[in-house]
Protein backbone atom coordinates (compact mmCIF):
# COMPACT_ATOMS: atom_id res chain seq x y z
CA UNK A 1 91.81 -98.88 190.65
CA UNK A 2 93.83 -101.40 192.59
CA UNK A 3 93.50 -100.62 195.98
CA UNK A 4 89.54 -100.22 195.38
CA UNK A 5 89.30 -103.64 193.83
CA UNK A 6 91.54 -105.57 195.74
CA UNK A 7 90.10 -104.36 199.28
CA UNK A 8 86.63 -104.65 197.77
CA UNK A 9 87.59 -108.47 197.03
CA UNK A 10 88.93 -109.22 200.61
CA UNK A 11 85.81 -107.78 201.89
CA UNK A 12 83.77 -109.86 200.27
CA UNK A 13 85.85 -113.42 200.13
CA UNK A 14 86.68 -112.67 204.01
CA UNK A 15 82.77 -113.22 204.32
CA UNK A 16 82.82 -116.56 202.16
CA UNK A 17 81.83 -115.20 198.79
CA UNK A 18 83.34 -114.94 194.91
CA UNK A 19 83.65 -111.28 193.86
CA UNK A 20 84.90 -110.77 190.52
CA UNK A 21 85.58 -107.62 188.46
CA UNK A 22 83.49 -107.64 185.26
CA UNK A 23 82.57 -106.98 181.64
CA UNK A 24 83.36 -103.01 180.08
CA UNK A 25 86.31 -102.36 183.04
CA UNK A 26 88.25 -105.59 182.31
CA UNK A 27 87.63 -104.87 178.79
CA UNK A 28 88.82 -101.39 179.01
CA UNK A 29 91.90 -102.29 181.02
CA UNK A 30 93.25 -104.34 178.23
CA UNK A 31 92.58 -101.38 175.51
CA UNK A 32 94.43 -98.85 178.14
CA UNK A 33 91.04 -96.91 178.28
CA UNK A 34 90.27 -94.93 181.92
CA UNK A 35 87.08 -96.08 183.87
CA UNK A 36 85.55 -94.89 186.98
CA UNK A 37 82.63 -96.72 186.88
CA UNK A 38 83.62 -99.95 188.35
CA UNK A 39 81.34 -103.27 187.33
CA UNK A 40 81.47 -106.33 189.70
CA UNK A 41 79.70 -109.98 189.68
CA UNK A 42 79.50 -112.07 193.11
CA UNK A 43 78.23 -115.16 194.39
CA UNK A 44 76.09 -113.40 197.16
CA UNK A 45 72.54 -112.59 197.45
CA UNK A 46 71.54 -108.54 197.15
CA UNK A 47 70.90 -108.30 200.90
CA UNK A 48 74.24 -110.04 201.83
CA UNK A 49 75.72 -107.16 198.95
CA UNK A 50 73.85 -104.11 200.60
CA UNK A 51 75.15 -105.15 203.92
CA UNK A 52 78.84 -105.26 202.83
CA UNK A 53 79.20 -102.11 200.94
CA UNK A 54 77.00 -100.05 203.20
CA UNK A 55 79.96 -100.73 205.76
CA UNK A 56 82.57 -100.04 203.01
CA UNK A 57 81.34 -97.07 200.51
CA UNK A 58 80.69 -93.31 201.43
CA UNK A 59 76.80 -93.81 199.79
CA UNK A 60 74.63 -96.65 198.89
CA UNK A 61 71.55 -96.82 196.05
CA UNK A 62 69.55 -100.11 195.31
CA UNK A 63 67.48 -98.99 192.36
CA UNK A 64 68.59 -102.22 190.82
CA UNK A 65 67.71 -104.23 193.28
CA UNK A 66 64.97 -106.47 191.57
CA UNK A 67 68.28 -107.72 189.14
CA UNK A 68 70.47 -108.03 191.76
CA UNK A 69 72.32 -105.19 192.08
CA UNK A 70 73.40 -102.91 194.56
CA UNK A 71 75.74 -99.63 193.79
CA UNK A 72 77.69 -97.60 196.15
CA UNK A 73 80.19 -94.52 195.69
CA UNK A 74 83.83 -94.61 197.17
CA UNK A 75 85.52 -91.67 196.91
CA UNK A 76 85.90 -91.12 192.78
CA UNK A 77 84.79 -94.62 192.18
CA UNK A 78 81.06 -95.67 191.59
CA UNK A 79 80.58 -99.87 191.78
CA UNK A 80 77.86 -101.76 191.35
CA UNK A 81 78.05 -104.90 192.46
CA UNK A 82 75.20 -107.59 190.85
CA UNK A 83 74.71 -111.25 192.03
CA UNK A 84 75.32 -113.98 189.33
CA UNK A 85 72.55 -114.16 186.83
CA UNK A 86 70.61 -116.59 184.66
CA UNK A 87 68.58 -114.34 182.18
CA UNK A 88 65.58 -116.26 180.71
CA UNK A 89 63.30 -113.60 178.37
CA UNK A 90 59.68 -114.07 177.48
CA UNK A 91 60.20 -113.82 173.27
CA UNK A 92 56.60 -111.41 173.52
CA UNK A 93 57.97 -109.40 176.13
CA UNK A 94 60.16 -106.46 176.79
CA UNK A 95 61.58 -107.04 180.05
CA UNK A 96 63.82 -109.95 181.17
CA UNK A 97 62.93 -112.37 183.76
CA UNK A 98 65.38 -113.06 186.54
CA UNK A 99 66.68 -115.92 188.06
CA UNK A 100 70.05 -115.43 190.11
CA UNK A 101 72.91 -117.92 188.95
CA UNK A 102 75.10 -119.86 191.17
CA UNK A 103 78.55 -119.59 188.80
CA UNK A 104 80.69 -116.91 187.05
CA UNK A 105 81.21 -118.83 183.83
CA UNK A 106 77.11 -118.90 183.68
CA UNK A 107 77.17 -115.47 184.24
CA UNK A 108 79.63 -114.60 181.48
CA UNK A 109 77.60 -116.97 179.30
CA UNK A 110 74.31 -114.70 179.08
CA UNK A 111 76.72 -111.53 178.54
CA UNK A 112 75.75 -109.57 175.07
CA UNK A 113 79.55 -110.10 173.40
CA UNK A 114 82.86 -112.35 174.19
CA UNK A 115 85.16 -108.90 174.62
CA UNK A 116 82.29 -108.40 177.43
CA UNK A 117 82.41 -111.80 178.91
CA UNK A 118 85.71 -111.60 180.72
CA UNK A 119 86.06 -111.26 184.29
CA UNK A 120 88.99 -110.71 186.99
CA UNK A 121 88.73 -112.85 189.85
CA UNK A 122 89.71 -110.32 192.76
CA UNK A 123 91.42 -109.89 195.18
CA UNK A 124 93.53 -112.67 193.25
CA UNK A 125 93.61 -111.49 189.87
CA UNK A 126 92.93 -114.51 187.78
CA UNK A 127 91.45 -113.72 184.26
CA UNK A 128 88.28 -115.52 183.68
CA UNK A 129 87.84 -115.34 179.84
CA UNK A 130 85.85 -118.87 178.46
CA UNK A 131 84.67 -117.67 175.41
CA UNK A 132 87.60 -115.96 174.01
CA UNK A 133 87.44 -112.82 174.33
CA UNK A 134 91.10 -112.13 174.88
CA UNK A 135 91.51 -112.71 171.03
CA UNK A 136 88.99 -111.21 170.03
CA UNK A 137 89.62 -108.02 171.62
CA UNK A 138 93.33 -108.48 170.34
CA UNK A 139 91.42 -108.86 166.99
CA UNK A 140 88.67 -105.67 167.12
CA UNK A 141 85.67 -108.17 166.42
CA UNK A 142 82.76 -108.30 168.08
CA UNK A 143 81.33 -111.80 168.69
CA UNK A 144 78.34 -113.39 171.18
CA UNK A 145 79.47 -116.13 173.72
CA UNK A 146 77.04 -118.54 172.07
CA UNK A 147 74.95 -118.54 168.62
CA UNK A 148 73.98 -114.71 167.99
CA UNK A 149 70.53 -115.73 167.36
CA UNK A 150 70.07 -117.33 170.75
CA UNK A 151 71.18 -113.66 172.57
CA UNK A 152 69.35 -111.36 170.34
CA UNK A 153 65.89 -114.09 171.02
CA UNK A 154 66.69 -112.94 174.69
CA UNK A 155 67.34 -109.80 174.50
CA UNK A 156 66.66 -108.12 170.87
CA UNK A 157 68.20 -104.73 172.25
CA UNK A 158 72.03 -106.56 172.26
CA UNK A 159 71.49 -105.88 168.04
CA UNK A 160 71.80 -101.83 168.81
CA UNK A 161 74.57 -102.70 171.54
CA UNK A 162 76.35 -104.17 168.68
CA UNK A 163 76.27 -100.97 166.92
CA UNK A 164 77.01 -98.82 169.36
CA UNK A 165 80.00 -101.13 170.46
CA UNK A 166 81.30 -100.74 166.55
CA UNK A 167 80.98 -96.95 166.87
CA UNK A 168 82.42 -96.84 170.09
CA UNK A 169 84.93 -99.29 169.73
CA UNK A 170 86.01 -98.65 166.28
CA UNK A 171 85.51 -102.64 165.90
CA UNK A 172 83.91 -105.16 162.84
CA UNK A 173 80.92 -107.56 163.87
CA UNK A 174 81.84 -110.59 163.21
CA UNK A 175 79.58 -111.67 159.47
CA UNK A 176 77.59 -114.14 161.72
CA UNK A 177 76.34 -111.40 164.31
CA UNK A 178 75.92 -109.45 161.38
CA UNK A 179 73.73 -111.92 159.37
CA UNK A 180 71.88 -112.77 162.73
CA UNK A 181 70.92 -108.92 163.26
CA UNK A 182 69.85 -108.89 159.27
CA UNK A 183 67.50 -111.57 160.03
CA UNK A 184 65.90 -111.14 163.24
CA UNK A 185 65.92 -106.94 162.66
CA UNK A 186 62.09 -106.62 163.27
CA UNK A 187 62.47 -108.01 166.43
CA UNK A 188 63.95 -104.86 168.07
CA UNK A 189 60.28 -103.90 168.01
CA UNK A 190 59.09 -105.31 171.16
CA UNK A 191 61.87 -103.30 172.93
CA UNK A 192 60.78 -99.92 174.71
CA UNK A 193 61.38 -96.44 172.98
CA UNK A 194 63.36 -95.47 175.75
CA UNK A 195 65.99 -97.91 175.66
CA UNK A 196 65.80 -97.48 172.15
CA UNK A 197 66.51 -93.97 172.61
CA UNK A 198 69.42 -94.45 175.05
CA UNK A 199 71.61 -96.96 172.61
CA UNK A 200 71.07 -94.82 169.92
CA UNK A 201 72.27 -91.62 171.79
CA UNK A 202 75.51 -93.23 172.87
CA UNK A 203 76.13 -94.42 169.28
CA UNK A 204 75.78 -90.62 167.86
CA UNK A 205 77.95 -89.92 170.77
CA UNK A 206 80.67 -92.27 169.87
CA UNK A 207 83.91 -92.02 168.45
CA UNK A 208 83.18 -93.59 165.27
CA UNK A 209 79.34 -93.01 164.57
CA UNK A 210 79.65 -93.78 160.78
CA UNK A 211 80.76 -97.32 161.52
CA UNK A 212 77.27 -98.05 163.84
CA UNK A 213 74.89 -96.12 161.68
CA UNK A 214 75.82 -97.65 158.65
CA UNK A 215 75.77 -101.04 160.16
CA UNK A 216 71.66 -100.32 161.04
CA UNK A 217 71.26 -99.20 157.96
CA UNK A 218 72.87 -102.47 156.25
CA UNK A 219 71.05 -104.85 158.58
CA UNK A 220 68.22 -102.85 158.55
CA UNK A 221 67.57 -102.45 162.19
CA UNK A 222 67.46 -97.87 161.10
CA UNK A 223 64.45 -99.00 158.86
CA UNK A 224 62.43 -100.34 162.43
CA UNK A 225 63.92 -97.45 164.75
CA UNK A 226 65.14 -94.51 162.43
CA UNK A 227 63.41 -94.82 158.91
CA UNK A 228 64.53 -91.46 157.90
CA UNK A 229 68.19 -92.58 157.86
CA UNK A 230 68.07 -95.23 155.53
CA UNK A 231 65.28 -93.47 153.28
CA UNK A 232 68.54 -90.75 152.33
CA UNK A 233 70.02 -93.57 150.39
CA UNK A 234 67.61 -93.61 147.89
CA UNK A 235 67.81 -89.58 147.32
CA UNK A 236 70.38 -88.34 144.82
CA UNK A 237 71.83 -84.46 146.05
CA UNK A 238 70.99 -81.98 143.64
CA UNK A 239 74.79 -80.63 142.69
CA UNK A 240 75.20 -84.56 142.02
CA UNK A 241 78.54 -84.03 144.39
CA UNK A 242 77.60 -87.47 146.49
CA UNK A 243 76.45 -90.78 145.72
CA UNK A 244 73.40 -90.10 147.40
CA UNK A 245 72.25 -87.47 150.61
CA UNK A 246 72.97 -90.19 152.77
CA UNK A 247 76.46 -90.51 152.10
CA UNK A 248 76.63 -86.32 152.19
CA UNK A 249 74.93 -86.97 155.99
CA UNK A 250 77.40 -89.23 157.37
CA UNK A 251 79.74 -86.82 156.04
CA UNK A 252 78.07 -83.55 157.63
CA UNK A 253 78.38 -85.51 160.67
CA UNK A 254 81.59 -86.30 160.89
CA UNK A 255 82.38 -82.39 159.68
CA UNK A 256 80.33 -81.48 162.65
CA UNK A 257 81.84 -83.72 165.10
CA UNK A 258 85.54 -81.98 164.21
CA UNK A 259 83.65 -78.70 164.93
CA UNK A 260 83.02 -79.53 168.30
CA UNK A 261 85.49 -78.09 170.10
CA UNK A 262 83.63 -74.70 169.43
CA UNK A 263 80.88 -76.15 171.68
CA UNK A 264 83.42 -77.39 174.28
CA UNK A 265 85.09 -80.18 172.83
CA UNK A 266 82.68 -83.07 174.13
CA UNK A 267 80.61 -84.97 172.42
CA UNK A 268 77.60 -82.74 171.89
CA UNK A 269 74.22 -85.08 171.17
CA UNK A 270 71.99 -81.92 169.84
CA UNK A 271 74.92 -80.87 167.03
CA UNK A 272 75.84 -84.37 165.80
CA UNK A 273 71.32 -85.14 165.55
CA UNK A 274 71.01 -82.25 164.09
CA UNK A 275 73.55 -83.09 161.18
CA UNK A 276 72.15 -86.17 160.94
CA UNK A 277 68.62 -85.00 160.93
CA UNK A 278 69.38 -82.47 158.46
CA UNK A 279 68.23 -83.61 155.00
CA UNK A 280 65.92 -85.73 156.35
CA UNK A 281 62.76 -83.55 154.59
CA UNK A 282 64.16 -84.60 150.91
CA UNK A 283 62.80 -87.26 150.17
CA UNK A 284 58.98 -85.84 150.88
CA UNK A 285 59.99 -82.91 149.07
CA UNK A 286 62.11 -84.59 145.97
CA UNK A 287 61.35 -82.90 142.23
CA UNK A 288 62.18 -83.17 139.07
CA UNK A 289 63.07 -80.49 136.61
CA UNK A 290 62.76 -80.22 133.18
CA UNK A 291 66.36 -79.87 132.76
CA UNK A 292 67.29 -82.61 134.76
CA UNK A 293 68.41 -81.34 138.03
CA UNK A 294 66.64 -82.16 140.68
CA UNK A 295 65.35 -79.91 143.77
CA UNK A 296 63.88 -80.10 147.17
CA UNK A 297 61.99 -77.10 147.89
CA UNK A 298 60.87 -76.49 151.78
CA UNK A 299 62.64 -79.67 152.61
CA UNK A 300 64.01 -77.61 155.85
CA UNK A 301 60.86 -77.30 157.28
CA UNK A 302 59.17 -80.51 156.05
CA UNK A 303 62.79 -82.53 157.72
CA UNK A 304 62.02 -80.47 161.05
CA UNK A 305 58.38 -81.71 161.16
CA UNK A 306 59.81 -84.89 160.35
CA UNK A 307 62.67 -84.83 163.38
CA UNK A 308 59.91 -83.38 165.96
CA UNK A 309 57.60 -86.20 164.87
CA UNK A 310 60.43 -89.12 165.53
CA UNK A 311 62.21 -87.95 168.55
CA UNK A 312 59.14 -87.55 170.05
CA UNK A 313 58.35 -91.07 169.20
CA UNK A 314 61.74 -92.17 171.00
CA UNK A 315 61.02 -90.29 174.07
CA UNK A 316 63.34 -87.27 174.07
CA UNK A 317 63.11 -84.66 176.19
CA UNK A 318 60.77 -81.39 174.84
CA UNK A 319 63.87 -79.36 175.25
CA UNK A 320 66.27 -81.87 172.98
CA UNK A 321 63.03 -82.12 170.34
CA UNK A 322 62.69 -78.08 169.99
CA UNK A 323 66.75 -77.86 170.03
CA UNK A 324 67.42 -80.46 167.25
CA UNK A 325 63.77 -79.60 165.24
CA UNK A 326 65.00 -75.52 165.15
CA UNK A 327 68.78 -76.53 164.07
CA UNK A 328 67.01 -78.72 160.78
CA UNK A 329 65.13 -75.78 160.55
CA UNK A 330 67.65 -73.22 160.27
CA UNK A 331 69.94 -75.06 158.48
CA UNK A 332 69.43 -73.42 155.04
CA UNK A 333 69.11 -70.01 156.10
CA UNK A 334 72.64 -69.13 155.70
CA UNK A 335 72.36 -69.95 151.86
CA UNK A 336 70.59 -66.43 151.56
CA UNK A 337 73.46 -64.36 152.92
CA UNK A 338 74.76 -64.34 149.10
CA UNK A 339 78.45 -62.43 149.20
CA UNK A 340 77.43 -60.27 152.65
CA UNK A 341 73.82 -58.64 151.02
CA UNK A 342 72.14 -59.04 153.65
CA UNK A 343 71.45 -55.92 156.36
CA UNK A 344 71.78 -55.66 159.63
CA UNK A 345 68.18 -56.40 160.23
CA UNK A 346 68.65 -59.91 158.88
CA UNK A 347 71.54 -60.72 161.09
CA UNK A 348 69.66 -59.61 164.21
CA UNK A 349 67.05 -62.09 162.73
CA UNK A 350 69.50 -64.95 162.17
CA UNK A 351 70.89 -64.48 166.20
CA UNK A 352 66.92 -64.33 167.13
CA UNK A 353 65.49 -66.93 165.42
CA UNK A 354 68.47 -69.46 166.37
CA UNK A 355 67.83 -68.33 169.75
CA UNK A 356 69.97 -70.57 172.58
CA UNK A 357 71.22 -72.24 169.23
CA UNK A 358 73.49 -70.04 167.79
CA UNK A 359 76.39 -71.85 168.20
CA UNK A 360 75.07 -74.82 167.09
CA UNK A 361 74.13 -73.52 164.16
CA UNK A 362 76.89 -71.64 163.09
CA UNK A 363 78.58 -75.88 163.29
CA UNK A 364 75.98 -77.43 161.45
CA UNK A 365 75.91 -74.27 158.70
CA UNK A 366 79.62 -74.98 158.14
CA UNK A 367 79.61 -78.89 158.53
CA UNK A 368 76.65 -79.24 155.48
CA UNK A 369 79.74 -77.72 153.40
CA UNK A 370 80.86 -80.82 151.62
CA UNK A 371 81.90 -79.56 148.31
CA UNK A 372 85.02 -81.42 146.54
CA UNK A 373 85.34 -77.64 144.61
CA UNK A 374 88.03 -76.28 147.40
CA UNK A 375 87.66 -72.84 145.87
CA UNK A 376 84.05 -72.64 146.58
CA UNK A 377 84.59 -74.20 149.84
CA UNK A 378 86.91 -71.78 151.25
CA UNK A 379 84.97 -68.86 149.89
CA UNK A 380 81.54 -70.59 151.64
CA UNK A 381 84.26 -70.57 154.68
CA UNK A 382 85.28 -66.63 154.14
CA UNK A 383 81.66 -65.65 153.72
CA UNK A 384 80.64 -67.43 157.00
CA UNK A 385 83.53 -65.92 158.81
CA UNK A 386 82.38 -62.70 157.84
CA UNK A 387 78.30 -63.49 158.80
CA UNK A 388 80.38 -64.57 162.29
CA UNK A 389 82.04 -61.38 163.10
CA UNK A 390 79.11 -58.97 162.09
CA UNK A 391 77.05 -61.28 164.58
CA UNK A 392 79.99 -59.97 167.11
CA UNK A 393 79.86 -56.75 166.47
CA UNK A 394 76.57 -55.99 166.69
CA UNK A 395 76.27 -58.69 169.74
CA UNK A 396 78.74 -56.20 171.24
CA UNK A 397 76.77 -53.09 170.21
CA UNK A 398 73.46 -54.10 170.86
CA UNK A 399 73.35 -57.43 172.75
CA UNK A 400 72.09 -59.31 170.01
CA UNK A 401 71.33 -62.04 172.60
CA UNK A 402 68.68 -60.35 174.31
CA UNK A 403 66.80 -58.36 172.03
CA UNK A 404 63.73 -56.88 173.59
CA UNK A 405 62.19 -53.62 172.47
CA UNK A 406 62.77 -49.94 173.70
CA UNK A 407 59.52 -50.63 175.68
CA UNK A 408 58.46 -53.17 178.10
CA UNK A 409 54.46 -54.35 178.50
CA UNK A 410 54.18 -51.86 181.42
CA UNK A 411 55.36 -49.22 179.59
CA UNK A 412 52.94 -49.69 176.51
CA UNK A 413 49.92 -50.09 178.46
CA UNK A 414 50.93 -46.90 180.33
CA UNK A 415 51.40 -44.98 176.84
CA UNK A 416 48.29 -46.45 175.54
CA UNK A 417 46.47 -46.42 178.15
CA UNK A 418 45.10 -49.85 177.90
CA UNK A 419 44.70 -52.97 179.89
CA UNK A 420 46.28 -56.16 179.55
CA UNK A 421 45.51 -58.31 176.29
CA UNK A 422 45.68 -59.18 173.01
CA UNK A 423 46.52 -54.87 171.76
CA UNK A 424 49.63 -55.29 174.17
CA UNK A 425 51.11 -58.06 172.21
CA UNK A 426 50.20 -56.54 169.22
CA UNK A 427 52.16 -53.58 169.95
CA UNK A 428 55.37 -55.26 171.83
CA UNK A 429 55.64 -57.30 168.36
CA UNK A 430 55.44 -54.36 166.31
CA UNK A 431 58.31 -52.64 168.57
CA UNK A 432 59.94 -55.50 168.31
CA UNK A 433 59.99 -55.82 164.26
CA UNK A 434 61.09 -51.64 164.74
CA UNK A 435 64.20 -52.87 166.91
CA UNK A 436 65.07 -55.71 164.38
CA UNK A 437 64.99 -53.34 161.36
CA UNK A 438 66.38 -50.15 163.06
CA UNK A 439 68.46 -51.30 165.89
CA UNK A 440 68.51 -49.63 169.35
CA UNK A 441 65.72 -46.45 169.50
CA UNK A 442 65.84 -45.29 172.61
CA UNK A 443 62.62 -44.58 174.58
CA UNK A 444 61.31 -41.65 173.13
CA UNK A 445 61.84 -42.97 169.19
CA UNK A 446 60.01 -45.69 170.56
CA UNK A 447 57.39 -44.48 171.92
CA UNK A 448 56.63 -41.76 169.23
CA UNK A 449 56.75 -44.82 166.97
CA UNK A 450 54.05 -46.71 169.15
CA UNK A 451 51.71 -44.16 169.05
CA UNK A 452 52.33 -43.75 165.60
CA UNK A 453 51.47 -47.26 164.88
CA UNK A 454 48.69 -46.83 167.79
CA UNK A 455 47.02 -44.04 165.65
CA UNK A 456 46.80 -45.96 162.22
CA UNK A 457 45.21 -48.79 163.35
């Protein structure tokens, strides 16, 4: 980092301008934390910026031009480089106004919390820290420069930030940021779904997601941007093994976040929703029996309704919506595998009906095991082991992943001798229901089984 910064600060005093080093890097210096994303504050102008680093980096963007900043690539490093600011936002509206600043300690000033309002004055390294931020890193504690009401009335989003800092950070918000976020909570309204979305993505992505989540939940910003969350808490589990479901979520997805490494070992955004998302259908489907247990019937399919219906509200992708939606889904079809009853037909099911999911799946199926009964734990654990390796050996058989059946469209229209339409589906499903119940034909089982079919209709 020190040759980038320091010749990056030459380059810019040697033209008669501050440049100082800024915010998450300095922060992340202190902690011993890598970062290759490199964020800088100066004195000059964007055009005076842009015509710096276009001589200095090996590419240039200016996306964020209309706040004042300019990003380039050097080598590993990306920078962005943004001229002092004085934020001023309209209380009604969801995007800041923005007036350029003439000072670093204003800039630091309208910075969301003190651990982010330090700054490295380069190339002469002098620490730039007037609001404290030094001890309150040294502290874990997450404070605003100035009263917490006055930077979450400019920019309401800074209440998630807090959350996801806690969750990333492993850090407590200080009570009065706390209180502050309990009070002005509805104001996270006016801000766009899609920012929304983003904070909320890189807390499930965190280290410590419990400690964010349940600090929405408490303040009760999740009531205004993920109802479902908080409505858990009122939802006793059935076996009466949890204080309530959403105490058994958190706990699912923290299970599922040690699972990970079986999807790679990063942070995987689909598994850890999906464990979130899971039990979300209870509380709709929540019923009393005479004997005093309680049950929640279809909730499976009633939460995935549920999850399709609020990540499309926060603007997720189609392809993140169907992944999550079909992992809530699935999530209880497991429970009907008993001690092993079920036949090879049903595990070809299982591997088609979880699709691109699979491995997912198999996480979240063993992460919603939070039983304090060890016994019946490890023998859910043994039983799933077993569902895994018949999945393998029939993969390897029969390439479970790609199950088509013994005959292709062509080849049933040809049989049949009929034209494409609706009869062609009709048949390629009924092949395909043969292939899931019998395994592999081969083409002439196949196709005396289509005509066979053919001739009862």
């Amino acid at each position: 980092m020190s040759p980038v910064i320091d010749d990056l600060g030459r380059l810019f005093t040697d033209a008669g301008h501050e440049l100082a080093l800024v915010g998450g890097p300095v922060r992340d210096a202190m902690l011993g934390r890598a970062h290759h994303d490199l964020d800088f504050a100066t004195s000059a102008r964007p055009e005076e910026t842009e015509r710096l680093l276009k001589g200095w980096g090996d590419a240039l963007w200016d996306m964020g031009r209309a706040f004042g900043t300019i990003g380039c690539r050097k080598g590993e490093w990306v920078v962005e480089v943004t001229t002092y600011r004085s934020e001023v936002y309209d209380p009604t509206s969801r995007k800041p106004t923005v007036d350029f600043g003439d000072s670093l300690d204003g800039d630091l000033g309208r910075r969301d919390f003190t651990v982010n309002a330090m700054a490295v004055q380069v190339p002469g390294r002098e620490l730039e820290d007037p609001y404290g931020g030094v001890v309150d890193l040294a502290h874990r504690v997450l404070r605003t420069p100035g009263r917490p009401e006055d930077s979450f009335s400019d920019d309401p989003l800074r209440m998630m930030r807090a959350a996801r800092f806690a969750a990333q950070l492993g850090f407590t918000v200080a009570p009065e940021v706390v209180a502050a976020m309990t009070a002005m909570a509805e104001r996270i309204d006016i801000i766009s779904a899609e920012r929304v979305r983003d904070e909320l993505v890189k807390l499930v992505c965190a280290p410590y997601p419990r400690l964010g989540l349940t600090l929405l939940v408490e303040t009760g910003l999740a009531a205004r941007v993920l109802p479902e969350l908080p409505a858990l808490a009122l939802e006793r589990d059935e076996h009466h093994r949890h204080k309530d479901v959403y105490e058994h979520t958190l706990t699912v997805l923290e299970q599922a976040i040690d699972l990970e490494d079986r999807l790679g070992g990063e942070p995987d955004f689909v598994s850890r929703f999906a464990a979130l998302m899971h039990d979300v259908g209870k509380p709709r489907t929540r019923r009393f029996v005479d004997d005093g247990t309680v049950t929640f019937h279809h909730h499976d399919v009633v939460g995935a309704k549920l999850t399709r219906k609020r990540m499309k509200a926060l603007k997720f992708s189609n392809d993140e919506v169907e992944a999550v939606s079909k992992l809530v889904e699935l999530h209880l079809r497991f429970h009907g595998y008993g001690n092993g009853e079920w036949t090879d037909s049903a595990v070809r099911r299982y591997v088609r009906d979880a699709g691109d999911q699979l491995e997912r799946l198999h996480v979240l199926t063993r992460a919603d095991c939070t039983t304090r009964n060890q016994r019946k734990a490890e023998r859910l654990r043994r039983t799933y082991d077993a569902l895994e390796e018949r999945i393998a050996r029939l993969s390897e058989e029969e390439e479970l992943g790609s199950i088509r059946p013994d005959l292709d469209g062509n080849q049933i229209m040809e049989i049949l001798g009929i034209a494409p339409g609706r009869e062609v589906g009709e048949a390629y499903h009924h092949l395909l229901e043969l292939r899931m119940d019998r395994g592999p034909m081969g083409e002439d089982e196949a196709r005396a089984a289509l005509l066979a079919w053919w001739a009862s209709r």
